[in-house]
PDB file of N, CA and C in Angstrom:
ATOM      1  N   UNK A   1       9.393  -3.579  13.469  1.00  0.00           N
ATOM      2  CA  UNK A   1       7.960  -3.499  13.236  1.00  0.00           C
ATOM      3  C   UNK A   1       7.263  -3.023  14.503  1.00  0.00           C
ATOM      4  N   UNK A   2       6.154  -1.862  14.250  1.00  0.00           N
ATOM      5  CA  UNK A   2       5.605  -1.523  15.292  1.00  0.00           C
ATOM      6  C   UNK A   2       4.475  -2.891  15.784  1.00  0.00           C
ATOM      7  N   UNK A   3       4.310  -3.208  17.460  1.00  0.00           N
ATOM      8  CA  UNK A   3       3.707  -3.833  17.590  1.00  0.00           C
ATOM      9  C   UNK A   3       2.648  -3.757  18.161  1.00  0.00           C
ATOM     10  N   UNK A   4       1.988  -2.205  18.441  1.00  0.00           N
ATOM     11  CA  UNK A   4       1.085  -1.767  18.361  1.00  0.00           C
ATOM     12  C   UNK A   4       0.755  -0.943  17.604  1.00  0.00           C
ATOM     13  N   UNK A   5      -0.815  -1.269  17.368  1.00  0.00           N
ATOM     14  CA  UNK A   5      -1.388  -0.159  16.417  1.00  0.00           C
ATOM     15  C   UNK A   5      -2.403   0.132  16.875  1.00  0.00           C
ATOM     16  N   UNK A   6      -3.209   1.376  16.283  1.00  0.00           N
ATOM     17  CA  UNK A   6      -4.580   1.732  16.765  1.00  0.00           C
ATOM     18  C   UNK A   6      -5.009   1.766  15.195  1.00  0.00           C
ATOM     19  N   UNK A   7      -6.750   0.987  15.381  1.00  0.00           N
ATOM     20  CA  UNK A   7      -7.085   1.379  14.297  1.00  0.00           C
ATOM     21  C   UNK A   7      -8.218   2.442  14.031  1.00  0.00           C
ATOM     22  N   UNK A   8      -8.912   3.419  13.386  1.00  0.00           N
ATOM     23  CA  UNK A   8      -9.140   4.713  13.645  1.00  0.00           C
ATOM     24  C   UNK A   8     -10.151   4.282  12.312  1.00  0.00           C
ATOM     25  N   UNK A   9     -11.328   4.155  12.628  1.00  0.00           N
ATOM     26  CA  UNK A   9     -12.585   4.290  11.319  1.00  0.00           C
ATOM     27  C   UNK A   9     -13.617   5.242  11.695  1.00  0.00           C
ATOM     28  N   UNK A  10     -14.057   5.707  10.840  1.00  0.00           N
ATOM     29  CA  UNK A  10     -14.839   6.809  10.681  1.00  0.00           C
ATOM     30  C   UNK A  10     -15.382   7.046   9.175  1.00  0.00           C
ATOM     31  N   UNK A  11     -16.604   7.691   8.852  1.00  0.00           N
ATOM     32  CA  UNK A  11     -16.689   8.642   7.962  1.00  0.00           C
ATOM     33  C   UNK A  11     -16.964   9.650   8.131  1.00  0.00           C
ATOM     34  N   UNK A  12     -16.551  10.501   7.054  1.00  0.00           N
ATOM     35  CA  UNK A  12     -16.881  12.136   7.211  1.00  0.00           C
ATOM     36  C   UNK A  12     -18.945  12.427   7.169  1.00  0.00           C
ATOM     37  N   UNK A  13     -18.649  13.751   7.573  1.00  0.00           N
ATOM     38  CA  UNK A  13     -19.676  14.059   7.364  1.00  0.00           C
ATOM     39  C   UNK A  13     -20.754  13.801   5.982  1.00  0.00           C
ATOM     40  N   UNK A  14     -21.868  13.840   5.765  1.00  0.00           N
ATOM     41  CA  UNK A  14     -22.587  13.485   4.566  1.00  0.00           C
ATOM     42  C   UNK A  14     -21.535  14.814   3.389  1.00  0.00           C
ATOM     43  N   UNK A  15     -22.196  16.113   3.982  1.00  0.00           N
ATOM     44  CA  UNK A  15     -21.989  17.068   3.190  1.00  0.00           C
ATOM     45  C   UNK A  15     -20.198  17.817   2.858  1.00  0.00           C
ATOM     46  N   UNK A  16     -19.507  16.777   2.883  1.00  0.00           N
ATOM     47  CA  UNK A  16     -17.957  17.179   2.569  1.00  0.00           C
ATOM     48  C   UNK A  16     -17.676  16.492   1.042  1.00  0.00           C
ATOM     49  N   UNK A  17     -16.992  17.599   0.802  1.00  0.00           N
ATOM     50  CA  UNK A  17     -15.867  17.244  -0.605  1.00  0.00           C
ATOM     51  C   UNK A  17     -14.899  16.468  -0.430  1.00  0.00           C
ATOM     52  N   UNK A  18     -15.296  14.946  -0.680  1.00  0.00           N
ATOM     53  CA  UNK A  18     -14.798  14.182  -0.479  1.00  0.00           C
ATOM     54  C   UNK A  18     -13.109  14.391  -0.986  1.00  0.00           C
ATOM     55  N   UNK A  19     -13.026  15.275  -2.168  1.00  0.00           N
ATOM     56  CA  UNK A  19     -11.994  15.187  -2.825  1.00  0.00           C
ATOM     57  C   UNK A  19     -10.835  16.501  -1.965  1.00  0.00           C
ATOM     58  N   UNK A  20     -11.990  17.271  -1.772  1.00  0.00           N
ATOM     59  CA  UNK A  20     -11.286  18.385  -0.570  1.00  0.00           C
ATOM     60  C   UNK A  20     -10.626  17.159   0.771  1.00  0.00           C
ATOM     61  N   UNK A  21     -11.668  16.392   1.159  1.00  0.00           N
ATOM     62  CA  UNK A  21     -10.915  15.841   2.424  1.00  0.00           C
ATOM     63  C   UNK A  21     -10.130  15.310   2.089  1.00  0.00           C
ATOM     64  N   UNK A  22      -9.741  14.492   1.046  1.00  0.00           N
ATOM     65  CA  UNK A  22      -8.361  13.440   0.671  1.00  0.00           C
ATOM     66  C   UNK A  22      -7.305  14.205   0.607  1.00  0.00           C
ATOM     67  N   UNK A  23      -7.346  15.800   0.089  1.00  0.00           N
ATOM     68  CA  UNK A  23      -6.523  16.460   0.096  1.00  0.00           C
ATOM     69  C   UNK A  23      -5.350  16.940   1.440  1.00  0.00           C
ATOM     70  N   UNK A  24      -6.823  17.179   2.190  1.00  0.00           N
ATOM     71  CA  UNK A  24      -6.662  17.856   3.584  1.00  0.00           C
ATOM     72  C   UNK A  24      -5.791  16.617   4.425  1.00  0.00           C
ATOM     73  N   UNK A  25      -6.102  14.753   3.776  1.00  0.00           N
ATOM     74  CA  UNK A  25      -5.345  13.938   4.682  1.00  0.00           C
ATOM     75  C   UNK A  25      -4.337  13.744   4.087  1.00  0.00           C
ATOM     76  N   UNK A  26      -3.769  14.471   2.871  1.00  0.00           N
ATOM     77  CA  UNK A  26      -2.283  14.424   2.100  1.00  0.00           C
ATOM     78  C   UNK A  26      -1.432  15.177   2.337  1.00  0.00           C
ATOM     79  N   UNK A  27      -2.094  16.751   2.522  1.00  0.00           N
ATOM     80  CA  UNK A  27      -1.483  17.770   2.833  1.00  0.00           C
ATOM     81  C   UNK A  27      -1.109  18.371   4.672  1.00  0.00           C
ATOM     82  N   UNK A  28      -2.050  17.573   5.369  1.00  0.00           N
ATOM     83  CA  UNK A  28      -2.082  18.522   6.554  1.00  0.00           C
ATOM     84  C   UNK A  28      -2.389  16.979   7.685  1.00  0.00           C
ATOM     85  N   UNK A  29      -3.460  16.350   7.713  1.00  0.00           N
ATOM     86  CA  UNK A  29      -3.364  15.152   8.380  1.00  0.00           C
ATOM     87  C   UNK A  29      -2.596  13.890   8.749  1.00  0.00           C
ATOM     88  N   UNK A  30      -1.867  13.810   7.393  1.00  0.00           N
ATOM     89  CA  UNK A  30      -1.016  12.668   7.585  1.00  0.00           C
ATOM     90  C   UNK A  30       0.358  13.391   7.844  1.00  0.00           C
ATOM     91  N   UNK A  31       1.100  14.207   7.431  1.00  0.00           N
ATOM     92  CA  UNK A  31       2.087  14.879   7.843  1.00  0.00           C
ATOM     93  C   UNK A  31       2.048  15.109   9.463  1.00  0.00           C
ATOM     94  N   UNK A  32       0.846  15.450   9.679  1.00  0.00           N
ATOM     95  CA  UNK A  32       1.076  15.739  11.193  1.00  0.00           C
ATOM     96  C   UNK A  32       0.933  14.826  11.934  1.00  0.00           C
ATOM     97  N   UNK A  33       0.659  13.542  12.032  1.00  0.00           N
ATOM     98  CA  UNK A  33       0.309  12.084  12.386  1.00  0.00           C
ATOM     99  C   UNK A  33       1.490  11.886  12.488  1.00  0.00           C
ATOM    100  N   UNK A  34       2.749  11.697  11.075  1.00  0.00           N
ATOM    101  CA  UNK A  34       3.619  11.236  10.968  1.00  0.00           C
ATOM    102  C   UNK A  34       5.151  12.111  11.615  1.00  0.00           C
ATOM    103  N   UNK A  35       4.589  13.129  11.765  1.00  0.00           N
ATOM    104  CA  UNK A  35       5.516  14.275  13.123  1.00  0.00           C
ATOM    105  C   UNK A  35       5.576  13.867  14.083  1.00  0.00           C
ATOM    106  N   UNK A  36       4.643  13.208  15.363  1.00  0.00           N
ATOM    107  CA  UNK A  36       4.413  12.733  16.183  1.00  0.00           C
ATOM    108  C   UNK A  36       5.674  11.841  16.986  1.00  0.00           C
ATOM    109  N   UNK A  37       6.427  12.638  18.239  1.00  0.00           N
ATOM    110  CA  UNK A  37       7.136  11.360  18.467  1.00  0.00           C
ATOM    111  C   UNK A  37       6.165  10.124  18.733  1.00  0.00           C
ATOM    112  N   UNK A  38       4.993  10.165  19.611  1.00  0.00           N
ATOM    113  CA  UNK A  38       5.169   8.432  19.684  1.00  0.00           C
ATOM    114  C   UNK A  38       4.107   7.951  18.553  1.00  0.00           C
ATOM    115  N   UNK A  39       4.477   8.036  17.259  1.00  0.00           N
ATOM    116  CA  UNK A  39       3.942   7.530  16.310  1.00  0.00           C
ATOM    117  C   UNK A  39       5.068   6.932  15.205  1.00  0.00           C
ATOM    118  N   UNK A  40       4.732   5.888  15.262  1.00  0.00           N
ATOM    119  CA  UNK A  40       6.039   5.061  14.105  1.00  0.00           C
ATOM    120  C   UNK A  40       5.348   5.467  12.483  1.00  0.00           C
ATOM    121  N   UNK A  41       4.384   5.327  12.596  1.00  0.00           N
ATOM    122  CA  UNK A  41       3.991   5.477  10.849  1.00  0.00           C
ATOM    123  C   UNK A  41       2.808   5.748  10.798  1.00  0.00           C
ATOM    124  N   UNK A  42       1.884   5.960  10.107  1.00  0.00           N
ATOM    125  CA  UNK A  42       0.557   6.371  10.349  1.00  0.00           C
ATOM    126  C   UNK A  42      -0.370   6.976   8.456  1.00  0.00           C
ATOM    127  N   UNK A  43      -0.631   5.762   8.448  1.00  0.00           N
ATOM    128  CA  UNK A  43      -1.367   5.564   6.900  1.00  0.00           C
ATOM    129  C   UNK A  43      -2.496   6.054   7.050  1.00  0.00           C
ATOM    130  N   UNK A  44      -3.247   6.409   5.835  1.00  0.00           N
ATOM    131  CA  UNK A  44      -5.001   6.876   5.528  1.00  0.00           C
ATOM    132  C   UNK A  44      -5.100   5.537   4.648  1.00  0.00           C
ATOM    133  N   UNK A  45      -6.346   5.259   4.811  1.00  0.00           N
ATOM    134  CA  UNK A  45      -7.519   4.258   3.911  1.00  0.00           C
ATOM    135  C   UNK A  45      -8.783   4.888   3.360  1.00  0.00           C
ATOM    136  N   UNK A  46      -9.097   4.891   2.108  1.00  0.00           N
ATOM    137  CA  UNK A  46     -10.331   4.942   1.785  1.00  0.00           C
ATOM    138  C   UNK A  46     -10.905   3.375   1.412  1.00  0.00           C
ATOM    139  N   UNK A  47     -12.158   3.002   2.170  1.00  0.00           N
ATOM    140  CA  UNK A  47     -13.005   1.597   1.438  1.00  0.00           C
ATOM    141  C   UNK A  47     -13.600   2.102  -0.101  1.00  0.00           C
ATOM    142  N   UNK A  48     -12.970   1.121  -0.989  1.00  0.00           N
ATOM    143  CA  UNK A  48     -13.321   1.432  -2.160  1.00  0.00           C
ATOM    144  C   UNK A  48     -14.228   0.530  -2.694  1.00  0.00           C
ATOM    145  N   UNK A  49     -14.538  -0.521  -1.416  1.00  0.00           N
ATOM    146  CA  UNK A  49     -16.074  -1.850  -2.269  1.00  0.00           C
ATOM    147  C   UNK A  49     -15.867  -2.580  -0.990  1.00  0.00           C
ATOM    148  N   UNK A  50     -16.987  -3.774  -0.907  1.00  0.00           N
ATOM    149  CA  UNK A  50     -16.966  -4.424  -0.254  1.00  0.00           C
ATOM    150  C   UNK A  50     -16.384  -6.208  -1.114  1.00  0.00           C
ATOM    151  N   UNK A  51     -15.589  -6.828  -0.392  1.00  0.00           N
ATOM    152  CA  UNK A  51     -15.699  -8.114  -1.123  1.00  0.00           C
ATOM    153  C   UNK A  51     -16.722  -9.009  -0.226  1.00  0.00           C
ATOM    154  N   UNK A  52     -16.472  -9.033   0.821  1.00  0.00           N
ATOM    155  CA  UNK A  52     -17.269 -10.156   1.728  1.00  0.00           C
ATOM    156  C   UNK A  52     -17.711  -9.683   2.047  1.00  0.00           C
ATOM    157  N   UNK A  53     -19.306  -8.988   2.968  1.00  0.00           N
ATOM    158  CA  UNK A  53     -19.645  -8.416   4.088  1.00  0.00           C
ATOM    159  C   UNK A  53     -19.713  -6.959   3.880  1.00  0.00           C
ATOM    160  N   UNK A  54     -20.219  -5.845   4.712  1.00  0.00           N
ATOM    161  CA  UNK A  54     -19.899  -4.778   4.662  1.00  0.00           C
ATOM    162  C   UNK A  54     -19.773  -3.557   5.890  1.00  0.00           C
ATOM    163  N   UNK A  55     -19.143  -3.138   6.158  1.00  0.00           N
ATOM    164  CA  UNK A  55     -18.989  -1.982   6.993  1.00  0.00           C
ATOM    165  C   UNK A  55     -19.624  -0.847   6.925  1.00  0.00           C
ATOM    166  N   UNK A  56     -19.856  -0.078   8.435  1.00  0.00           N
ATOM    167  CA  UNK A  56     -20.688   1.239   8.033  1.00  0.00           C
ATOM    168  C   UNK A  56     -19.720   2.716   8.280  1.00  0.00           C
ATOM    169  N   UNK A  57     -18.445   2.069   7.976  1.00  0.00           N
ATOM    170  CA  UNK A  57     -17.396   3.403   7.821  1.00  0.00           C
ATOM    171  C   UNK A  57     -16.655   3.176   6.158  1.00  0.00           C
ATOM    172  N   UNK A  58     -16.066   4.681   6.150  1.00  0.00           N
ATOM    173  CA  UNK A  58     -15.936   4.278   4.721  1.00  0.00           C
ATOM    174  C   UNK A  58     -14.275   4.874   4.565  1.00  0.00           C
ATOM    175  N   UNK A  59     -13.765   4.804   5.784  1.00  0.00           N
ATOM    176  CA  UNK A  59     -12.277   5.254   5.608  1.00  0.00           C
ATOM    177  C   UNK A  59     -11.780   4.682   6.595  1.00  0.00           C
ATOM    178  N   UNK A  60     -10.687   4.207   7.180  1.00  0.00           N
ATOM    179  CA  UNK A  60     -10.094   4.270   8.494  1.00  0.00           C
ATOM    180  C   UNK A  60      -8.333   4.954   8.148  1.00  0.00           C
ATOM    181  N   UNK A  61      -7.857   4.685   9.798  1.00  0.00           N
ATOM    182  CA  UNK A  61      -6.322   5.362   9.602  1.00  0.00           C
ATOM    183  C   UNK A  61      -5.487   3.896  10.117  1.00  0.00           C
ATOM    184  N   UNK A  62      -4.586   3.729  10.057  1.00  0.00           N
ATOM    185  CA  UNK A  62      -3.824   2.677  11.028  1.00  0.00           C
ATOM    186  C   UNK A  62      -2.573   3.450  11.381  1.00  0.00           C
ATOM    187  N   UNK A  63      -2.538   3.644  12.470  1.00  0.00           N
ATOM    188  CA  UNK A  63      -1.471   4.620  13.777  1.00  0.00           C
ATOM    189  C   UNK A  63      -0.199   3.518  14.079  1.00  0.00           C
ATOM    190  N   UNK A  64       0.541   3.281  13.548  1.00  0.00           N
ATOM    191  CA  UNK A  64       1.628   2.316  14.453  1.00  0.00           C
ATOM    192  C   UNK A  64       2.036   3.284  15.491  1.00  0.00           C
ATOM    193  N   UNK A  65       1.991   2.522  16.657  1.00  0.00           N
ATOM    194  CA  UNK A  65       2.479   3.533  17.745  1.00  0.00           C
ATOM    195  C   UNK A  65       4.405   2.972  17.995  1.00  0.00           C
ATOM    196  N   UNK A  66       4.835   4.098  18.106  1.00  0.00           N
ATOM    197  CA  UNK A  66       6.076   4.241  18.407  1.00  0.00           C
ATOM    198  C   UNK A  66       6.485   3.705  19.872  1.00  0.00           C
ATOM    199  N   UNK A  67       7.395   2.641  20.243  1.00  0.00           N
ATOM    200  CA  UNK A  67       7.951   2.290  21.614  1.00  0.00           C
ATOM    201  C   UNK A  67       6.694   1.092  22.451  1.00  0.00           C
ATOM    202  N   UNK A  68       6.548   1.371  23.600  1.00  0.00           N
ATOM    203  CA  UNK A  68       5.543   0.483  24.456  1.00  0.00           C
ATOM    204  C   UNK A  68       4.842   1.572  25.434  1.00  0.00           C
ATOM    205  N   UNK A  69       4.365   2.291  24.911  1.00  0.00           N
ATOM    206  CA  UNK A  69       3.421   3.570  25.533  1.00  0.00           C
ATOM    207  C   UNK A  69       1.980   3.020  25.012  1.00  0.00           C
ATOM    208  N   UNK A  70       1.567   2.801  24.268  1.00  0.00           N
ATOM    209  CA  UNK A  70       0.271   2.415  23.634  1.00  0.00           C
ATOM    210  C   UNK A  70      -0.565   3.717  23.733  1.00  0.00           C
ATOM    211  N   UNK A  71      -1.578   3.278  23.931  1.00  0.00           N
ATOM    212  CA  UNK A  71      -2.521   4.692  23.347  1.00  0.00           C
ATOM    213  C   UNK A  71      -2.343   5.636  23.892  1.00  0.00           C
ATOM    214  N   UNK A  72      -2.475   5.853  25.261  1.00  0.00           N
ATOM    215  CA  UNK A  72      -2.128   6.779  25.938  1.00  0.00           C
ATOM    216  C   UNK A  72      -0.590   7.648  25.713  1.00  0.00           C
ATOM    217  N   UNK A  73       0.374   7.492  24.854  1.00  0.00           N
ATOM    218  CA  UNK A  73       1.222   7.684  24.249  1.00  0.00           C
ATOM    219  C   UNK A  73       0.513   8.747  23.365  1.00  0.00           C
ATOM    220  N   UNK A  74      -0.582   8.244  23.069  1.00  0.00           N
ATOM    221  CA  UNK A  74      -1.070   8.883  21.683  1.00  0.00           C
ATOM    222  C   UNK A  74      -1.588  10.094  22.182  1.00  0.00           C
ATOM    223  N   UNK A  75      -3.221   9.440  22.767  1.00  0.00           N
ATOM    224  CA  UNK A  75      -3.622  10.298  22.900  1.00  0.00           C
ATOM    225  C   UNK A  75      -3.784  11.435  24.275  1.00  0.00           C
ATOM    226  N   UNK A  76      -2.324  10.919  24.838  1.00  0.00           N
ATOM    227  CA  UNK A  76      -1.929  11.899  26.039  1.00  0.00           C
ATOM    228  C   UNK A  76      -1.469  13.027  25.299  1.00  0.00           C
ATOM    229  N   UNK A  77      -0.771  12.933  24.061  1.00  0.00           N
ATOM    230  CA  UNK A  77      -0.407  13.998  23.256  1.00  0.00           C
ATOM    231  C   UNK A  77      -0.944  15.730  23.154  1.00  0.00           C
ATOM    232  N   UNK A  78      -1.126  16.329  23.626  1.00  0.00           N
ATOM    233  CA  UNK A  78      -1.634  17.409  23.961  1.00  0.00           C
ATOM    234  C   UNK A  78      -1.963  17.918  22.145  1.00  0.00           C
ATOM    235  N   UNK A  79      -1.209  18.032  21.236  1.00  0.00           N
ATOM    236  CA  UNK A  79      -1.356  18.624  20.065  1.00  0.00           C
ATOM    237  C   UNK A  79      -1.852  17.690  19.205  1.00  0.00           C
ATOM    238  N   UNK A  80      -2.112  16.589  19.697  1.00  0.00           N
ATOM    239  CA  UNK A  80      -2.672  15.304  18.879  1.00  0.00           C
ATOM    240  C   UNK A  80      -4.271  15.571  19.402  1.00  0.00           C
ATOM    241  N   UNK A  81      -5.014  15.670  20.816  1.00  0.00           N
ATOM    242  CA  UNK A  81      -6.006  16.406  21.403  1.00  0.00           C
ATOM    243  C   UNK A  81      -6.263  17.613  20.783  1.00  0.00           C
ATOM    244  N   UNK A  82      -5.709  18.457  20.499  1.00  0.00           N
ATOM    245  CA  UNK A  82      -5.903  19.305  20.128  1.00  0.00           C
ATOM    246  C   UNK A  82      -6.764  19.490  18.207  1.00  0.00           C
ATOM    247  N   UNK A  83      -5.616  18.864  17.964  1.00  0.00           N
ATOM    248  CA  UNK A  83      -5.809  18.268  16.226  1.00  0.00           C
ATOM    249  C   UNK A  83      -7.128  17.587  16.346  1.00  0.00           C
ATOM    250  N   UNK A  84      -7.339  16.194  17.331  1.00  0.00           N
ATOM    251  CA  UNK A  84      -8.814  15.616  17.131  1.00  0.00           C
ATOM    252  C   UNK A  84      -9.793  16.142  17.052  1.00  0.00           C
ATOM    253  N   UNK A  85      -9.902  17.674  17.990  1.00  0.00           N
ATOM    254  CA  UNK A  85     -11.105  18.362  18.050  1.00  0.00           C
ATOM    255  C   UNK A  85     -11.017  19.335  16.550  1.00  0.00           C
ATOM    256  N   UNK A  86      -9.815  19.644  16.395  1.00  0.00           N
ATOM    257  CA  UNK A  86     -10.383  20.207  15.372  1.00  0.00           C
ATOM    258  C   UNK A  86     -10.645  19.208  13.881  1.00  0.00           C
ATOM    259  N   UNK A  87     -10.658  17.973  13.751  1.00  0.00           N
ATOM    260  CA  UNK A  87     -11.102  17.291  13.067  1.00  0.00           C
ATOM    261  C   UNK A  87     -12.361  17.103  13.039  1.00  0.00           C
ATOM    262  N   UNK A  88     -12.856  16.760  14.450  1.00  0.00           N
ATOM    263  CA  UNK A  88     -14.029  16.655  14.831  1.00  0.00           C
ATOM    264  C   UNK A  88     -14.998  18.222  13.996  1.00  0.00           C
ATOM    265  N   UNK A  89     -14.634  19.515  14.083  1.00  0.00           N
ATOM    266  CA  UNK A  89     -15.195  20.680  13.844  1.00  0.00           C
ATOM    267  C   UNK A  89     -15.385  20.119  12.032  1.00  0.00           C
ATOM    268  N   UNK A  90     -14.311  20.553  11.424  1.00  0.00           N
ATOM    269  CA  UNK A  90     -13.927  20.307   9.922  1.00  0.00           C
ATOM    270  C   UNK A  90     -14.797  18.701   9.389  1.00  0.00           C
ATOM    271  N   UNK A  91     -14.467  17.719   9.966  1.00  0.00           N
ATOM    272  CA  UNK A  91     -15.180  16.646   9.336  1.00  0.00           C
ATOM    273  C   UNK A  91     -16.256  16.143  10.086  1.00  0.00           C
ATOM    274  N   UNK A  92     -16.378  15.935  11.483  1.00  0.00           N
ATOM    275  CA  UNK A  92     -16.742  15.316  11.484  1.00  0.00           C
ATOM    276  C   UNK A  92     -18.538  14.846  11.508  1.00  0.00           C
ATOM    277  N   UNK A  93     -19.036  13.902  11.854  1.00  0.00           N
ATOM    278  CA  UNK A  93     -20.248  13.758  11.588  1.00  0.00           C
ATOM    279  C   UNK A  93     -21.436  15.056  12.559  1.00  0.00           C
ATOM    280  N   UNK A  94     -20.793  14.795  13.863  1.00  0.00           N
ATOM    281  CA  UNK A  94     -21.619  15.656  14.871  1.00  0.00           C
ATOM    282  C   UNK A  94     -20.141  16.285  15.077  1.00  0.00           C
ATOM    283  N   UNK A  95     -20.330  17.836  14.396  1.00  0.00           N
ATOM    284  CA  UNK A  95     -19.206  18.728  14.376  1.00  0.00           C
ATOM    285  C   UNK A  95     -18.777  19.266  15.943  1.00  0.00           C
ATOM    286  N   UNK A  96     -19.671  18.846  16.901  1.00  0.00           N
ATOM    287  CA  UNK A  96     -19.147  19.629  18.497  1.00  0.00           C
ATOM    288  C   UNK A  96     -18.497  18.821  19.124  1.00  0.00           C
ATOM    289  N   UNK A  97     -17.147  18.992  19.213  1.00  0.00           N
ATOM    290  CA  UNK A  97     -15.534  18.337  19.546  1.00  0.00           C
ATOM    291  C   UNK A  97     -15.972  18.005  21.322  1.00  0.00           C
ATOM    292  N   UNK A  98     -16.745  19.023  21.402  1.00  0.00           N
ATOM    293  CA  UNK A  98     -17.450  18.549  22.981  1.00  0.00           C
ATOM    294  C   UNK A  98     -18.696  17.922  23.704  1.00  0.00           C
ATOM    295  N   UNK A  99     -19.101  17.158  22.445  1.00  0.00           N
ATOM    296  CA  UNK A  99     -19.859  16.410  22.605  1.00  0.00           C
ATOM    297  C   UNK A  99     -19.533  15.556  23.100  1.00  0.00           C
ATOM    298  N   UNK A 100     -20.488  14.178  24.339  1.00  0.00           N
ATOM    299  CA  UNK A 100     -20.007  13.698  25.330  1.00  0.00           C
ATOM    300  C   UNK A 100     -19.624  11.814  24.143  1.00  0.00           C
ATOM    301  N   UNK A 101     -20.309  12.067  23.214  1.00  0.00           N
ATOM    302  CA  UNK A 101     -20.484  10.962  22.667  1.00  0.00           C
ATOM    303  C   UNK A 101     -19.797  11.333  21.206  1.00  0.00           C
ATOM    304  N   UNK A 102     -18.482  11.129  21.009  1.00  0.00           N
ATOM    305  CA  UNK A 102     -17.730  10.942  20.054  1.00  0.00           C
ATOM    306  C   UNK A 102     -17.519   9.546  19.461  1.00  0.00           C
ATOM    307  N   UNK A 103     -18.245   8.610  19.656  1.00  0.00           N
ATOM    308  CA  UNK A 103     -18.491   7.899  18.523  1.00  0.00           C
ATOM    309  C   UNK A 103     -18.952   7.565  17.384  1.00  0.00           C
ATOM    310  N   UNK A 104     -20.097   9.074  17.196  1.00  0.00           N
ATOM    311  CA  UNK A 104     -20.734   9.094  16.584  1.00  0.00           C
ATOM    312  C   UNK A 104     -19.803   9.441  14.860  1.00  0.00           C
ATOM    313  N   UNK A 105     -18.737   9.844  15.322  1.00  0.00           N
ATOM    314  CA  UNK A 105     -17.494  10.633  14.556  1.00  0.00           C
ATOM    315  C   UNK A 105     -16.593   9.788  13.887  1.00  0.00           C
ATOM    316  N   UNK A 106     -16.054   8.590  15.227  1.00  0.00           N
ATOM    317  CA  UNK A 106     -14.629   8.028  15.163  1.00  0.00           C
ATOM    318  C   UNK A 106     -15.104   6.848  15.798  1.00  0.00           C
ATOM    319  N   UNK A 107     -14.214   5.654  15.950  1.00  0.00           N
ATOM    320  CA  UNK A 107     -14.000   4.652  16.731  1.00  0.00           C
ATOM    321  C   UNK A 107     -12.511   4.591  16.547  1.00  0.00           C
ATOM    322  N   UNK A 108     -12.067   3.700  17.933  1.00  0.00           N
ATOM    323  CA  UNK A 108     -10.330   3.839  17.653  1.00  0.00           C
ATOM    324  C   UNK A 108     -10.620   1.698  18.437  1.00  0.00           C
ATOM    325  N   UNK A 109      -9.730   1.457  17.990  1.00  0.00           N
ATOM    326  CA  UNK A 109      -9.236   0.269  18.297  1.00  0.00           C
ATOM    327  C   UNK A 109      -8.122   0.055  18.652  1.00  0.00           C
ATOM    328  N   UNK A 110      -7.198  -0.784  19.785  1.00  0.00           N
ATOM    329  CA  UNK A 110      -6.352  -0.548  20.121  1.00  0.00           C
ATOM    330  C   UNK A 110      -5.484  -1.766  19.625  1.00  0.00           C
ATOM    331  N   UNK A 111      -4.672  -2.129  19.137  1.00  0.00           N
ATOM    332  CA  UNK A 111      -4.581  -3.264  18.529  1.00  0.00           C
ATOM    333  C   UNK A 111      -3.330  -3.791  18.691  1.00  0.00           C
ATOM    334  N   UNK A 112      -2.953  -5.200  18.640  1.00  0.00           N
ATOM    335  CA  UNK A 112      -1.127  -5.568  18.716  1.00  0.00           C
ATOM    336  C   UNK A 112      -0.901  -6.417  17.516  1.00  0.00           C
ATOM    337  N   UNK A 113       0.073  -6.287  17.076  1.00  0.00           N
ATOM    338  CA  UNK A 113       0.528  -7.989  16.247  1.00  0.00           C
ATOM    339  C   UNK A 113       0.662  -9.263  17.179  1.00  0.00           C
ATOM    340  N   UNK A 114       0.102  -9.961  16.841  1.00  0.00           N
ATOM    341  CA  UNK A 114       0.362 -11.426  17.248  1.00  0.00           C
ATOM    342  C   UNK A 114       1.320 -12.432  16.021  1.00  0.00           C
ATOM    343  N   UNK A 115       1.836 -11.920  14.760  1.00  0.00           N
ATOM    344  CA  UNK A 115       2.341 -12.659  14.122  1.00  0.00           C
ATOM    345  C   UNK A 115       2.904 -11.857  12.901  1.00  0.00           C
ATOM    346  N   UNK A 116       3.660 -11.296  12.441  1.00  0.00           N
ATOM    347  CA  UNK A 116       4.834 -11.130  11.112  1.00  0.00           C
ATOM    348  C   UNK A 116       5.605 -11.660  10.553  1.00  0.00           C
ATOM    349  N   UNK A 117       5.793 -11.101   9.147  1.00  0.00           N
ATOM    350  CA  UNK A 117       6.795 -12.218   8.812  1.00  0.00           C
ATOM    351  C   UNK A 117       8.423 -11.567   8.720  1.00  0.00           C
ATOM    352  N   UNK A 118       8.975 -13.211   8.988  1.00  0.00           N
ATOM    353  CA  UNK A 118      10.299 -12.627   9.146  1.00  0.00           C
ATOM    354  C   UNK A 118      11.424 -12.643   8.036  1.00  0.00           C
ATOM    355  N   UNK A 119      12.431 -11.478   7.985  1.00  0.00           N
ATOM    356  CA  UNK A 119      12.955 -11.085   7.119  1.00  0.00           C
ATOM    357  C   UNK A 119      14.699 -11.281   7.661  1.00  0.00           C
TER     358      UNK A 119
END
C-alpha cells in the first residue's frame, strides 16, 4: 500500500463540457498519471452530492505516490510540470499556467496513511 498520497481538488472551468472533460480524464489524464514512475496509482473523482456539509470543488484526483520521494517525486517530474500547465490552459479556472496564484485552479494536499487494514 502506497503510504503517501496527494490529494488534488479542483473544478473545471464554468464553461467546459463536462462530458468532454471526463473523457479527456479517461482517455489522456489518467493514463498519463498512471505512466509516471513515481506514481503507484492515481484515480479521478467526480462529487456527485453532498451527504454532510459541502465543498466548493466538485472533482478531486488521489495520486498514490510511488517509494518515499513524496511530492517532490511528483512534482519534480519535468513532464508531469509540463502536463499541469497544460491542464491549467484546457481546464482550468484562470487558464494562464503562469499565473502567480494557481489556486485559483487546483489545491494539492500532501497526505500519509496513518492506519490500513491488514490482509
Amino acid at each position: 500500500m502506497a503510504r503517501q498520497v496527494l490529494l488534488l481538488t479542483y473544478t473545471p472551468r464554468s464553461d467546459v463540457d463536462l462530458d468532454a472533460y471526463h473523457s479527456w480524464l479517461r482517455e489522456v489524464d489518467n493514463p498519463f498519471f498512471n505512466g509516471r514512475p513515481a506514481v503507484h496509482r492515481y484515480v479521478n473523482y467526480r462529487v456527485t452530492g453532498a451527504v454532510l456539509g459541502s465543498e466548493r470543488f466538485t472533482h478531486f484526483d488521489l495520486l498514490e505516490i510511488e517509494g518515499s520521494g513524496g511530492a517532490g517525486a511528483v512534482f519534480g517530474d519535468p513532464e508531469i510540470a509540463r502536463f499541469a500547465r497544460d491542464w491549467v490552459r484546457l481546464w482550468g479556472a484562470d487558464p494562464d499556467p503562469d499565473s502567480p496564484d494557481q489556486s485559483v485552479n487546483y489545491h494539492v494536499l500532501e497526505c500519509e496513511a496513518v492506519a490500513w487494514p491488514v490482509r
